[in-house]
C-alpha atoms as a PDB file:
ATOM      1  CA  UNK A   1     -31.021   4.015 -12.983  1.00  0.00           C
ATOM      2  CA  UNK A   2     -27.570   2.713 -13.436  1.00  0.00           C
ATOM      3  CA  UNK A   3     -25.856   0.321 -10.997  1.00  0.00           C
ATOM      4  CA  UNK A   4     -22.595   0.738  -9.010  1.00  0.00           C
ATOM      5  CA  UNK A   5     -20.677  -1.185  -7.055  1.00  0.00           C
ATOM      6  CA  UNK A   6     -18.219   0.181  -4.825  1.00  0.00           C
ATOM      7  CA  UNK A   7     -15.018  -2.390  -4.000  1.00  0.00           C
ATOM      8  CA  UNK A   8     -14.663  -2.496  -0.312  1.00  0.00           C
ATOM      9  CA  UNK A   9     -11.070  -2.955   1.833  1.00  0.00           C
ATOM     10  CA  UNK A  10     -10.474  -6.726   1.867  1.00  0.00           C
ATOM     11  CA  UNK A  11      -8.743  -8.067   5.229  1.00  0.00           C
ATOM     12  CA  UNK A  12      -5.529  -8.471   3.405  1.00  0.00           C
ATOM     13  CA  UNK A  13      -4.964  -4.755   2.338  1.00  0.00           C
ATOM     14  CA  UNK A  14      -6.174  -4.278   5.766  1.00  0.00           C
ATOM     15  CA  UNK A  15      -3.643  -6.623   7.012  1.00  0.00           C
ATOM     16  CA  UNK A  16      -0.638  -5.474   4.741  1.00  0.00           C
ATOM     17  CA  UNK A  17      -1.637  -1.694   6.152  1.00  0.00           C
ATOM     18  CA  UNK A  18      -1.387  -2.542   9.947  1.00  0.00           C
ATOM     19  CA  UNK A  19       2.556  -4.026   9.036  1.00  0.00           C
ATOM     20  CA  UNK A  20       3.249  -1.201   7.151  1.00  0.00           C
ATOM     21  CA  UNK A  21       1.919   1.465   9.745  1.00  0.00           C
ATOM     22  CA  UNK A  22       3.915  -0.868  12.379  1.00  0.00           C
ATOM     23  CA  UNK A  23       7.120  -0.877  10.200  1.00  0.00           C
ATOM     24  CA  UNK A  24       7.150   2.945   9.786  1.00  0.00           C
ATOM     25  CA  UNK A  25       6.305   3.770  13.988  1.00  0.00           C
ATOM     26  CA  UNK A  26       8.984   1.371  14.788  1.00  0.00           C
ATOM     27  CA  UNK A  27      11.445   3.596  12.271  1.00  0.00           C
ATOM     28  CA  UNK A  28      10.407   6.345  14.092  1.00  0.00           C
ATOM     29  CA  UNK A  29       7.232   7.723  12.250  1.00  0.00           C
ATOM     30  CA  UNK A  30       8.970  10.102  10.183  1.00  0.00           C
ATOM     31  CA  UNK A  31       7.386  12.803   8.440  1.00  0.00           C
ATOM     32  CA  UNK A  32       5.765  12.148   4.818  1.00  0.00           C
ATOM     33  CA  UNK A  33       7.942  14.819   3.464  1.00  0.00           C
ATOM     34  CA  UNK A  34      10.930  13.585   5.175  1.00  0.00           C
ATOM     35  CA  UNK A  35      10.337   9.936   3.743  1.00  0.00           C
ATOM     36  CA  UNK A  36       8.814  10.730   0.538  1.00  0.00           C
ATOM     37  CA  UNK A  37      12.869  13.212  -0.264  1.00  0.00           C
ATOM     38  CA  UNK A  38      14.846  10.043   0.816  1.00  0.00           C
ATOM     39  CA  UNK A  39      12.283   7.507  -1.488  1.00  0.00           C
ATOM     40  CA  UNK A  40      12.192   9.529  -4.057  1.00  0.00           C
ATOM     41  CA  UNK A  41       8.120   9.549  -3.796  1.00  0.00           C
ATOM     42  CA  UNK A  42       5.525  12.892  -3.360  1.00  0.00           C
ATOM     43  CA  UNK A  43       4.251  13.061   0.117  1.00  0.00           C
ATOM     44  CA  UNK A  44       0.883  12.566  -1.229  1.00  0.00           C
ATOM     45  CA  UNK A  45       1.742   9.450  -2.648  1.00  0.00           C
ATOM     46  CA  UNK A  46       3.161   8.296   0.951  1.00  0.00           C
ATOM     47  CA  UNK A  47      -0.208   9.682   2.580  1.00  0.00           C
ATOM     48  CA  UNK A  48      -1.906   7.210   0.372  1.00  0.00           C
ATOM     49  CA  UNK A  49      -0.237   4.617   1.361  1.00  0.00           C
ATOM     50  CA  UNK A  50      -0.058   5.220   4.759  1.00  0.00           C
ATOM     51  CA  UNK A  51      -4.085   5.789   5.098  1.00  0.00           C
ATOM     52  CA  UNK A  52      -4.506   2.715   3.261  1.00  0.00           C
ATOM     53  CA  UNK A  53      -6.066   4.633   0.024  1.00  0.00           C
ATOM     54  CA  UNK A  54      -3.666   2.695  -2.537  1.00  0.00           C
ATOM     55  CA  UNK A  55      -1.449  -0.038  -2.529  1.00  0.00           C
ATOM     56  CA  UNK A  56       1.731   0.201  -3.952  1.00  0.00           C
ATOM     57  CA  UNK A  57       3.006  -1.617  -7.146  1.00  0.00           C
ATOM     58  CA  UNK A  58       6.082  -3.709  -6.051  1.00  0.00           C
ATOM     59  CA  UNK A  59       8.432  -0.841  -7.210  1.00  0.00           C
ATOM     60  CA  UNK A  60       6.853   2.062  -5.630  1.00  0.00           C
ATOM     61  CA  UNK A  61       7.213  -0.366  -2.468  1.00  0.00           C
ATOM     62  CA  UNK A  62      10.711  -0.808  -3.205  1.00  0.00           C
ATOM     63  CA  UNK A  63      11.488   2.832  -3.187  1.00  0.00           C
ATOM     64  CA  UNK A  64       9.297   3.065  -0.111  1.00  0.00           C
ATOM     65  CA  UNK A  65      11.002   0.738   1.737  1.00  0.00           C
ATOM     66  CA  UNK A  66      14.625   1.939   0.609  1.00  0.00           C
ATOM     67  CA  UNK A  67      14.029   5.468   1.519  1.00  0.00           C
ATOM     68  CA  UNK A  68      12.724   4.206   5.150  1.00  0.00           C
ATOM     69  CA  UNK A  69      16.098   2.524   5.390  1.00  0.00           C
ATOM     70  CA  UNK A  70      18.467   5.258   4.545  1.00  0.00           C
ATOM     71  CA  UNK A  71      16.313   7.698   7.087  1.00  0.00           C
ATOM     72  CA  UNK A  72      17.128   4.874   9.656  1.00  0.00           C
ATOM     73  CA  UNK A  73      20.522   4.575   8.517  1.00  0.00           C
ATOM     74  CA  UNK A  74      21.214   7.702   9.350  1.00  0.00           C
ATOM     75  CA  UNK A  75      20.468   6.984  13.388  1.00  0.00           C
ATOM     76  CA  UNK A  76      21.089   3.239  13.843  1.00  0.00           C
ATOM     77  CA  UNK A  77      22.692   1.002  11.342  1.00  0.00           C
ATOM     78  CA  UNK A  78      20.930  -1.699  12.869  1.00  0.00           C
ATOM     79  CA  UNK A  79      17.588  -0.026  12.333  1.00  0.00           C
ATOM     80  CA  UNK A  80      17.872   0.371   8.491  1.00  0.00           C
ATOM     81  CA  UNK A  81      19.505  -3.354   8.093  1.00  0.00           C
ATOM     82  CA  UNK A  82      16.353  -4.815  10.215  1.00  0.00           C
ATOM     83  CA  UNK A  83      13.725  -1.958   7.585  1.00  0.00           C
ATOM     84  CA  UNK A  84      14.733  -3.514   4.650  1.00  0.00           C
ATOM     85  CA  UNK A  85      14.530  -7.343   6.284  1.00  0.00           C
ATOM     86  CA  UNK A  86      11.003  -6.446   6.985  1.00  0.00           C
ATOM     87  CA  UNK A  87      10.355  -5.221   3.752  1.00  0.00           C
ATOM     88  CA  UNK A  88      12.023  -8.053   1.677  1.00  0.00           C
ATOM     89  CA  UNK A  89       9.439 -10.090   4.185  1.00  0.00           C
ATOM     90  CA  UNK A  90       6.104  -7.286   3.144  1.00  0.00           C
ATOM     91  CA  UNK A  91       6.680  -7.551   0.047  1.00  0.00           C
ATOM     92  CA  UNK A  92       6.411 -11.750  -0.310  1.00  0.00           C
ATOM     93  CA  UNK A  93       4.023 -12.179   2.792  1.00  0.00           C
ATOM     94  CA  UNK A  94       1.967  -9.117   2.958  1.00  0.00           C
ATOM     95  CA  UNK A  95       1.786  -6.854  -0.322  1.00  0.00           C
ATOM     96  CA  UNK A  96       1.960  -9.541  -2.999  1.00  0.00           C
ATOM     97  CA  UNK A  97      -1.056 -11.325  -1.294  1.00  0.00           C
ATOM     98  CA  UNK A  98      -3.371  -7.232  -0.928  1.00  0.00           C
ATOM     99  CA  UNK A  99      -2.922  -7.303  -4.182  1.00  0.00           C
ATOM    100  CA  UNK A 100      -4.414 -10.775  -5.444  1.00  0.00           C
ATOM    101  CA  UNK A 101      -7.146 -10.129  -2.744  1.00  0.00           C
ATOM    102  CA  UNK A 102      -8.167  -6.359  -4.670  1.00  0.00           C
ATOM    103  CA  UNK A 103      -8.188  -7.755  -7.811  1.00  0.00           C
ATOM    104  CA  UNK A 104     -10.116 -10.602  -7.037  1.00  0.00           C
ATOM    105  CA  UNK A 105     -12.567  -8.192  -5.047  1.00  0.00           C
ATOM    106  CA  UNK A 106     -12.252  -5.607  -7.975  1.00  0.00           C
ATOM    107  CA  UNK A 107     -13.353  -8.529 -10.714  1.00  0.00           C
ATOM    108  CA  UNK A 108     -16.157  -9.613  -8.185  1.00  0.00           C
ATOM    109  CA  UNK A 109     -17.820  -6.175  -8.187  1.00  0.00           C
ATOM    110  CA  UNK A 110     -17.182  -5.874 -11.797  1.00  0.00           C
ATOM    111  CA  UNK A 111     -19.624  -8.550 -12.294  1.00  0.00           C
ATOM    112  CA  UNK A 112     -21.663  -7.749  -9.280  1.00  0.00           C
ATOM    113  CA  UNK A 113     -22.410  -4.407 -11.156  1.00  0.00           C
ATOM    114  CA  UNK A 114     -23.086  -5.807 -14.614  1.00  0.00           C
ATOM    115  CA  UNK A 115     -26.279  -7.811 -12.906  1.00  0.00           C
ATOM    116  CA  UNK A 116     -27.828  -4.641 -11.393  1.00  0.00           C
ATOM    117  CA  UNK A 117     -29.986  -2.406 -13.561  1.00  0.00           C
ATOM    118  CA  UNK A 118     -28.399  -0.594 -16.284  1.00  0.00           C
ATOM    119  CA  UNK A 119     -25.344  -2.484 -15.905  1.00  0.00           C
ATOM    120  CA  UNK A 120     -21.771  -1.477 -15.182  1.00  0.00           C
ATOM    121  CA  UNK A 121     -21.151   2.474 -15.657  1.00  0.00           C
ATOM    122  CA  UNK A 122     -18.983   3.585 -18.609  1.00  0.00           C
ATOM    123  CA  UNK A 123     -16.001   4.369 -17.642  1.00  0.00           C
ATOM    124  CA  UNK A 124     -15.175   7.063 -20.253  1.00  0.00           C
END
């Protein structure tokens, strides 16, 4: 029997998904495809982010954020300048903090797993 240790959602990826759903209702939930053209990003990769299966790395966020912006820009000038406020603000407050918190939880489980039977499962 081998052990394995699955890393759970911590409250701060939970948290930096609830801001990031907020951010892209109030831009006027566009479509994945539509938002994933102007960021230069597969839809796929915007689906993950948006059901909270990944977080970004700060550059993927970056081109997430951007590409929210210019769909805004296109409507409300106002909208896109106030996007890429919020983002500046995700990406110090929200993201940079998810990340510390899955690492943390990722190194935890790591040696969580290397106490059960059989130890930690190769990773080939």
């Amino acid at each position: 029997m081998r052990g394995e240790v699955t890393v759970r959602t911590t409250p701060e990826e939970r948290h930096f998904l609830e801001e990031l759903l907020s951010l892209w209702r109030t831009a006027g939930s566009p479509s994945r495809n539509e938002w994933g053209d102007e960021a230069s990003l597969s839809p796929r990769t915007i689906a993950a982010y948006l059901d909270g299966k990944t977080l970004p790395t700060v550059r993927k966020f970056d081109q997430l954020i951007e590409g929210l912006a210019r769909l805004c820009l296109r409507n409300e000038e106002n909208l896109g300048t106030w996007v890429r406020h919020e983002g500046d603000a995700m990406r110090e407050e929200h993201l940079h903090v998810a990340r510390i918190a899955r690492k943390a939880a990722r190194q935890k489980a790591h040696l969580f797993a290397q106490a059960l039977p059989g130890g930690q499962p190769d990773r080939g």
